[in-house]
Protein backbone atom coordinates (compact mmCIF):
# COMPACT_ATOMS: atom_id res chain seq x y z
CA UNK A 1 28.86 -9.33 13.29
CA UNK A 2 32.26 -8.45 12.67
CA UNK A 3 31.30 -7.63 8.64
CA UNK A 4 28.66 -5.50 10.24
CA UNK A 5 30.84 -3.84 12.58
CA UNK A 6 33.55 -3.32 9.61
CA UNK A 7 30.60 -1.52 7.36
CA UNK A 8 28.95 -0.16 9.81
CA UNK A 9 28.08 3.12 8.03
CA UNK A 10 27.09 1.34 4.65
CA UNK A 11 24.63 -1.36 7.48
CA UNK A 12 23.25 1.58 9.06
CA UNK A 13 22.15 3.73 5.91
CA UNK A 14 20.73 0.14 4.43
CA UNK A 15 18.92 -0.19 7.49
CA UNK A 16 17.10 2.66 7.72
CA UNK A 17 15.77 2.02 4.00
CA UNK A 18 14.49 -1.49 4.92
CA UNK A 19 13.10 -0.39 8.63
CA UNK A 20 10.95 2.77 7.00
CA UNK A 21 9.69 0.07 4.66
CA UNK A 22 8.76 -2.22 7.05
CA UNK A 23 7.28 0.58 9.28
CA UNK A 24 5.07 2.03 6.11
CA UNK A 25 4.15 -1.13 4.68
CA UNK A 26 0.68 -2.57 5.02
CA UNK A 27 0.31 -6.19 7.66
CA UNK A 28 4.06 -5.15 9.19
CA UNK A 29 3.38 -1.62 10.51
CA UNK A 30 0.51 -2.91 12.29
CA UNK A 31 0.59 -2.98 15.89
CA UNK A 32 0.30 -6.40 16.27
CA UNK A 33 3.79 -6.59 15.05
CA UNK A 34 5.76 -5.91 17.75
CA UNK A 35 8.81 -3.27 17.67
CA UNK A 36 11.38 -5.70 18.37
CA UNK A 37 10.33 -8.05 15.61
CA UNK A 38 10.48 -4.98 13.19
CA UNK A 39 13.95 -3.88 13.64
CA UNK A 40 15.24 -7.60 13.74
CA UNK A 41 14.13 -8.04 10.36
CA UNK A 42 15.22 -5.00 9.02
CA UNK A 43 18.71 -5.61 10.76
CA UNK A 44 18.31 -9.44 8.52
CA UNK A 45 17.44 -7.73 5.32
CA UNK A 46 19.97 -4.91 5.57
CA UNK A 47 22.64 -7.23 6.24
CA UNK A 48 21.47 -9.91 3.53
CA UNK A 49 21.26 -6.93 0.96
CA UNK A 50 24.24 -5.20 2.41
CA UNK A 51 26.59 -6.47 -0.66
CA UNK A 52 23.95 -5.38 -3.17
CA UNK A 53 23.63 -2.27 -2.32
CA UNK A 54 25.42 0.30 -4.67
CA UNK A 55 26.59 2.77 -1.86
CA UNK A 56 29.47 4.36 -4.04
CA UNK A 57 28.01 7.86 -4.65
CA UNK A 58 27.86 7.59 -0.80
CA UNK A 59 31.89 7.65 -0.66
CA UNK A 60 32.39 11.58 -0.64
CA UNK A 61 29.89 12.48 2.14
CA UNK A 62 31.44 10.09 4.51
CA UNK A 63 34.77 10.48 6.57
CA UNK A 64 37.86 8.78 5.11
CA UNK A 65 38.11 6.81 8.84
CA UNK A 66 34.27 5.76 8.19
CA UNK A 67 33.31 8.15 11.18
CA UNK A 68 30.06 10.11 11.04
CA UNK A 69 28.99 13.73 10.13
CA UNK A 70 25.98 15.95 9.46
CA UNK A 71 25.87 14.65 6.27
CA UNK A 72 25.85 10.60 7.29
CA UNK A 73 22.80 11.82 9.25
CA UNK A 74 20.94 13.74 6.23
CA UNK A 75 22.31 10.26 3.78
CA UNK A 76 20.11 8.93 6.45
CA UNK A 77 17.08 10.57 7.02
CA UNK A 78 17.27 10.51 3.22
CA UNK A 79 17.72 6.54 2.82
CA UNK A 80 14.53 6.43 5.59
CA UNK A 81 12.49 8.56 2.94
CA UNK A 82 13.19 6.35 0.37
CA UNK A 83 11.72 3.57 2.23
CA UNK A 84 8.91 6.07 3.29
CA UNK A 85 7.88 6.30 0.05
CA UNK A 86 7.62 2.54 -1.27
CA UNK A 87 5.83 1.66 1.65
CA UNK A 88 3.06 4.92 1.05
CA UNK A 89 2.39 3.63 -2.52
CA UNK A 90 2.18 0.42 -1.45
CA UNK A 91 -0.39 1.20 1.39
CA UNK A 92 -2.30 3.48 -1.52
CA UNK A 93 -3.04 0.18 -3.18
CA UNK A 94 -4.76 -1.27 -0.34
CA UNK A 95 -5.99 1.99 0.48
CA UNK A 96 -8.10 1.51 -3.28
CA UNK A 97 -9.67 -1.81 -1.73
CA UNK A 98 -10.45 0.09 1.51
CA UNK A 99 -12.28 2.66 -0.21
CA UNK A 100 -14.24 0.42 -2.47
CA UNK A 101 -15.50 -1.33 0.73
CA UNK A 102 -16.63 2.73 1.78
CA UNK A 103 -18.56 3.29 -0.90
CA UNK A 104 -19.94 -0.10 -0.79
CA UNK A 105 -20.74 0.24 2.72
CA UNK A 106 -22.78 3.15 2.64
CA UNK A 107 -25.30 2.38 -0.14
CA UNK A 108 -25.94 -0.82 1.53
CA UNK A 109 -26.76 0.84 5.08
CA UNK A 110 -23.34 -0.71 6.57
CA UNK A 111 -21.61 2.75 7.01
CA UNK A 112 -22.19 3.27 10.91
CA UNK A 113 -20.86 -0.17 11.39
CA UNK A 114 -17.00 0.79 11.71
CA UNK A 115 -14.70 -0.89 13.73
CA UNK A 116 -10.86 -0.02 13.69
CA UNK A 117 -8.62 -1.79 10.96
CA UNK A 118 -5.44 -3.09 11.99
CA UNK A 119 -4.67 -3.36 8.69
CA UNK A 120 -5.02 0.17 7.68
CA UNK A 121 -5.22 1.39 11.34
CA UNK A 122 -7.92 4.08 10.85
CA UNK A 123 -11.43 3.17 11.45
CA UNK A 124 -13.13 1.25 8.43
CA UNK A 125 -16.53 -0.07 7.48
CA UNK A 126 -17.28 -4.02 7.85
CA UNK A 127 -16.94 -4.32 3.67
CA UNK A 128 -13.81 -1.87 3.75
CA UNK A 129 -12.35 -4.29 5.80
CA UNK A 130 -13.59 -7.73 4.39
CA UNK A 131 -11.85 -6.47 0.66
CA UNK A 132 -8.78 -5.18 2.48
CA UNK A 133 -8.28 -8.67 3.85
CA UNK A 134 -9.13 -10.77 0.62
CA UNK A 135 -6.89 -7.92 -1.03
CA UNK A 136 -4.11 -9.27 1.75
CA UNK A 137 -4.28 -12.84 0.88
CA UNK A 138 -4.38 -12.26 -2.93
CA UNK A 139 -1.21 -10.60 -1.89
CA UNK A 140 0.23 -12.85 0.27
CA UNK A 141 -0.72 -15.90 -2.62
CA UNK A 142 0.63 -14.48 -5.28
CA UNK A 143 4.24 -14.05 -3.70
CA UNK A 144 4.40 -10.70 -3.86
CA UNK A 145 6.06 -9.80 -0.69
CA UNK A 146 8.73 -11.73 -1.82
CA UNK A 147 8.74 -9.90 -4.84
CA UNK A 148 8.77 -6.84 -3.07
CA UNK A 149 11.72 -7.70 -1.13
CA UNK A 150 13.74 -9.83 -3.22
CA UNK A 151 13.11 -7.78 -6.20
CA UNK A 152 12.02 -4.45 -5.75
CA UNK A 153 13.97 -3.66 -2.59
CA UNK A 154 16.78 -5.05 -3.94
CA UNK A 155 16.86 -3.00 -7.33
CA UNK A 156 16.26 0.16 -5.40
CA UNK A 157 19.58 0.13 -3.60
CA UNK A 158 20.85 -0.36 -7.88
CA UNK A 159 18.67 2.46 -8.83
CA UNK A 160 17.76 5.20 -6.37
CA UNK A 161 19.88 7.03 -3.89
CA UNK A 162 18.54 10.02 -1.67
CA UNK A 163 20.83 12.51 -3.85
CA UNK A 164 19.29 11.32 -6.90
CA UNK A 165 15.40 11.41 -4.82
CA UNK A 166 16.46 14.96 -3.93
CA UNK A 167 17.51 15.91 -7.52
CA UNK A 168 14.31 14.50 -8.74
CA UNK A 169 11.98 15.53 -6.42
CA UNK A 170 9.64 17.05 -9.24
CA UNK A 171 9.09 13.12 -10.99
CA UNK A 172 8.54 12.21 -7.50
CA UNK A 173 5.58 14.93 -6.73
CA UNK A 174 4.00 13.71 -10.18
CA UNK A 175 4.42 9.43 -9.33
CA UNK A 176 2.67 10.17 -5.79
CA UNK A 177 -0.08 12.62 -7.37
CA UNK A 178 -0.37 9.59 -10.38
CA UNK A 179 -1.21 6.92 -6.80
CA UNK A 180 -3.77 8.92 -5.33
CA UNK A 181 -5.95 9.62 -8.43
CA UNK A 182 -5.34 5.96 -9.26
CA UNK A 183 -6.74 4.77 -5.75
CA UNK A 184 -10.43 6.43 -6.41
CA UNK A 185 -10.36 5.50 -9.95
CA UNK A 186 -9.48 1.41 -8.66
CA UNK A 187 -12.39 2.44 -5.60
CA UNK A 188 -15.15 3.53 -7.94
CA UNK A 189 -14.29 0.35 -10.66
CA UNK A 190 -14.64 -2.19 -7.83
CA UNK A 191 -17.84 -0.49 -5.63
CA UNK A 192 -19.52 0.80 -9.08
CA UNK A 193 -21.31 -2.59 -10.06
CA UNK A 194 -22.90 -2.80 -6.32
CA UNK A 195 -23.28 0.69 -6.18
CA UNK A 196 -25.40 0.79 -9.34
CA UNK A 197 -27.34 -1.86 -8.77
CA UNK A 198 -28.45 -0.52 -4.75
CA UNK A 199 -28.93 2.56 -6.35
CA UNK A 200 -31.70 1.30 -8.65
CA UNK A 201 -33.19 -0.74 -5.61
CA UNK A 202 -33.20 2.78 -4.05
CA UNK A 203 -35.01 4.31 -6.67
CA UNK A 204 -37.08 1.71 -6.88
CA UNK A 205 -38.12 1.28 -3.35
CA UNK A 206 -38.85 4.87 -3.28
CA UNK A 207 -41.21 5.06 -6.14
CA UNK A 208 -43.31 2.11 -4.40
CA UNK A 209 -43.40 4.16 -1.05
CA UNK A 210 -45.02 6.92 -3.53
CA UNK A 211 -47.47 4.55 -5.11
CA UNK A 212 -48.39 2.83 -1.40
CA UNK A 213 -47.51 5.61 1.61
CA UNK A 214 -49.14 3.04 4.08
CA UNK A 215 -46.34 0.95 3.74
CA UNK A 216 -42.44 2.12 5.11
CA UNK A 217 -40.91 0.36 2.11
CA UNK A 218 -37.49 2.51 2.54
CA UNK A 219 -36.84 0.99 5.93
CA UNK A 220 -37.89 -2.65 4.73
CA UNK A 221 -35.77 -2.11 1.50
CA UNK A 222 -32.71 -2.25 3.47
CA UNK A 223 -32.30 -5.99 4.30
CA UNK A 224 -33.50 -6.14 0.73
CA UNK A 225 -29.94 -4.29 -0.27
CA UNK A 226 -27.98 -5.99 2.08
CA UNK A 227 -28.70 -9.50 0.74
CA UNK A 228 -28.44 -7.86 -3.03
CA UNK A 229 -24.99 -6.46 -1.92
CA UNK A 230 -23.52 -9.92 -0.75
CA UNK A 231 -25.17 -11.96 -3.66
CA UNK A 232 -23.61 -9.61 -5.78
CA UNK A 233 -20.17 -9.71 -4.08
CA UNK A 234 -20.12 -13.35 -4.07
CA UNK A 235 -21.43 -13.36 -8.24
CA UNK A 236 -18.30 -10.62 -8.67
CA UNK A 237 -15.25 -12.00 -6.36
CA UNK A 238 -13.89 -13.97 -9.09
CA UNK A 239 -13.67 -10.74 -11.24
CA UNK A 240 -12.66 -8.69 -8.09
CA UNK A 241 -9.89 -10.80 -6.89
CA UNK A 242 -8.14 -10.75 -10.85
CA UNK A 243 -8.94 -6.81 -10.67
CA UNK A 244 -6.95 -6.85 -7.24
CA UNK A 245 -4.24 -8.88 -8.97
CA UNK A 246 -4.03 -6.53 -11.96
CA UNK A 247 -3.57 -3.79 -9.16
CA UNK A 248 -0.74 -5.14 -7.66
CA UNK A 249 0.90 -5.99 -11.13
CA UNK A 250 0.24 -2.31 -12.36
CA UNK A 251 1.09 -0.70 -8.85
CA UNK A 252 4.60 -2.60 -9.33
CA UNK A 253 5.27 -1.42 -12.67
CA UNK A 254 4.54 2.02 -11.63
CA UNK A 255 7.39 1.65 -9.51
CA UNK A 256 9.78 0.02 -11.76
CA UNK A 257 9.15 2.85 -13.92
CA UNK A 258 9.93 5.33 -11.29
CA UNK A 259 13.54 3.62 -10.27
CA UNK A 260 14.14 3.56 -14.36
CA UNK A 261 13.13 7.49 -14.60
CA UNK A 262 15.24 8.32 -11.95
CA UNK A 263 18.79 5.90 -11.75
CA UNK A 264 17.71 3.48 -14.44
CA UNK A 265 16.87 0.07 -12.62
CA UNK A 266 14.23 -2.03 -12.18
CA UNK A 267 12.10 -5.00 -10.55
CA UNK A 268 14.51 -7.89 -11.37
């Protein structure tokens, strides 16, 4: 406490960082979380990572008796954006699984079965939410929480400071823009192989209800597609789970190579 109270301005601007992370990142910003257990571990990982952080180009903005001004409180808001925007990406790579499940969803007849997501707290399709959860524990197996927070956090208080974010801002437009086409492109390479193959079925069913009128083949093909969909999603899940994997690995380099274009660090 008394190491915290001595560096209190340093604690508070690594604190901010690690609570907008926590608050933006997918399984802690749920609700189910609760607010108290949110800022305690932020308060544990600022003060863990307080003596890594490299807070030097902080010096001139802050008062020589360490007491606070406008510009501790833009350092700030600018430290919280910096979490802001590891936790976004990171959400836009589960947001890829979430989507897949979508378009899965609605060739196989499941898109009016929503429920809401506490995962990605919006309102999701069944399959949008069974991949965001085998997404999760891919995640979750493969350590890389801990990778997140023992590596990436930590090299980000090496590498990026809000003055550089703000004299970078342009790289920063282009790494976001980079995520968001990337998330359909992941969506459409994990839904296209049951997408194509229901759409065929579809095609198919309709040319019989041509050839036979008598019989309502289109509302009969559906449990057809729904026990395709799941065959097919059991046949594939070995394939999907290493594409989710790859993901995460190429979602983490895109970072690294964002803290090396802008204060050259890295994942370490």
């Amino acid at each position: 406490m008394d190491k915290i109270l001595l560096n209190a301005p340093a604690f508070l601007l690594v604190f901010a960082r690690c609570f907008a992370l926590i608050m933006t990142l997918p399984l802690f910003s749920t609700r189910a979380v609760t607010r108290i257990a949110k800022v305690a571990f932020a308060g544990y990982m600022a003060f863990f990572m307080l003596g890594n952080a490299d807070l030097t180009l902080y010096n001139s903005f802050l008062g020589q008796d360490g007491a606070f001004s406008l510009y501790f409180v833009f350092l700030v808001l600018g430290e919280a954006g910096i979490g802001v925007i590891i936790g976004f990406y990171i959400s836009i790579i589960f947001a890829a699984f979430s989507t897949a499940g979508q378009f899965t969803a609605f060739q196989m007849g499941f898109s009016a079965a929503s429920t809401y997501d506490a995962m990605a707290q919006v309102e999701n399709p069944l399959m949008g939410q069974f991949l965001n959860f085998v997404a999760m524990l891919i995640f979750m197996q493969n350590k890389w929480f801990q990778r997140l927070f023992l590596g990436g956090l930590t090299a980000s208080f090496k590498s990026i400071t809000a003055i550089s974010i703000a004299q970078t801002n342009q790289t920063l437009v282009t790494f976001m823009l980079k995520g968001l086409t990337k998330l359909f492109a992941d969506a459409l390479i994990i839904a296209l192989p049951v997408m194509g193959t229901l759409m065929l079925i579809t095609i198919c069913t309709g040319l019989l209800s041509k050839a036979a009128p008598q019989m309502n083949l289109l509302s009969e093909g559906f449990p057809v597609m729904i026990l395709t969909a799941f065959f097919l999603i059991m046949v594939l899940m070995p394939e999907m789970a290493d594409f989710f994997e790859r993901s995460f690995a190429g979602g983490f380099k895109a970072l690294e190579d964002l803290f090396i274009s802008i204060g050259g660090g890295g994942l370490k």
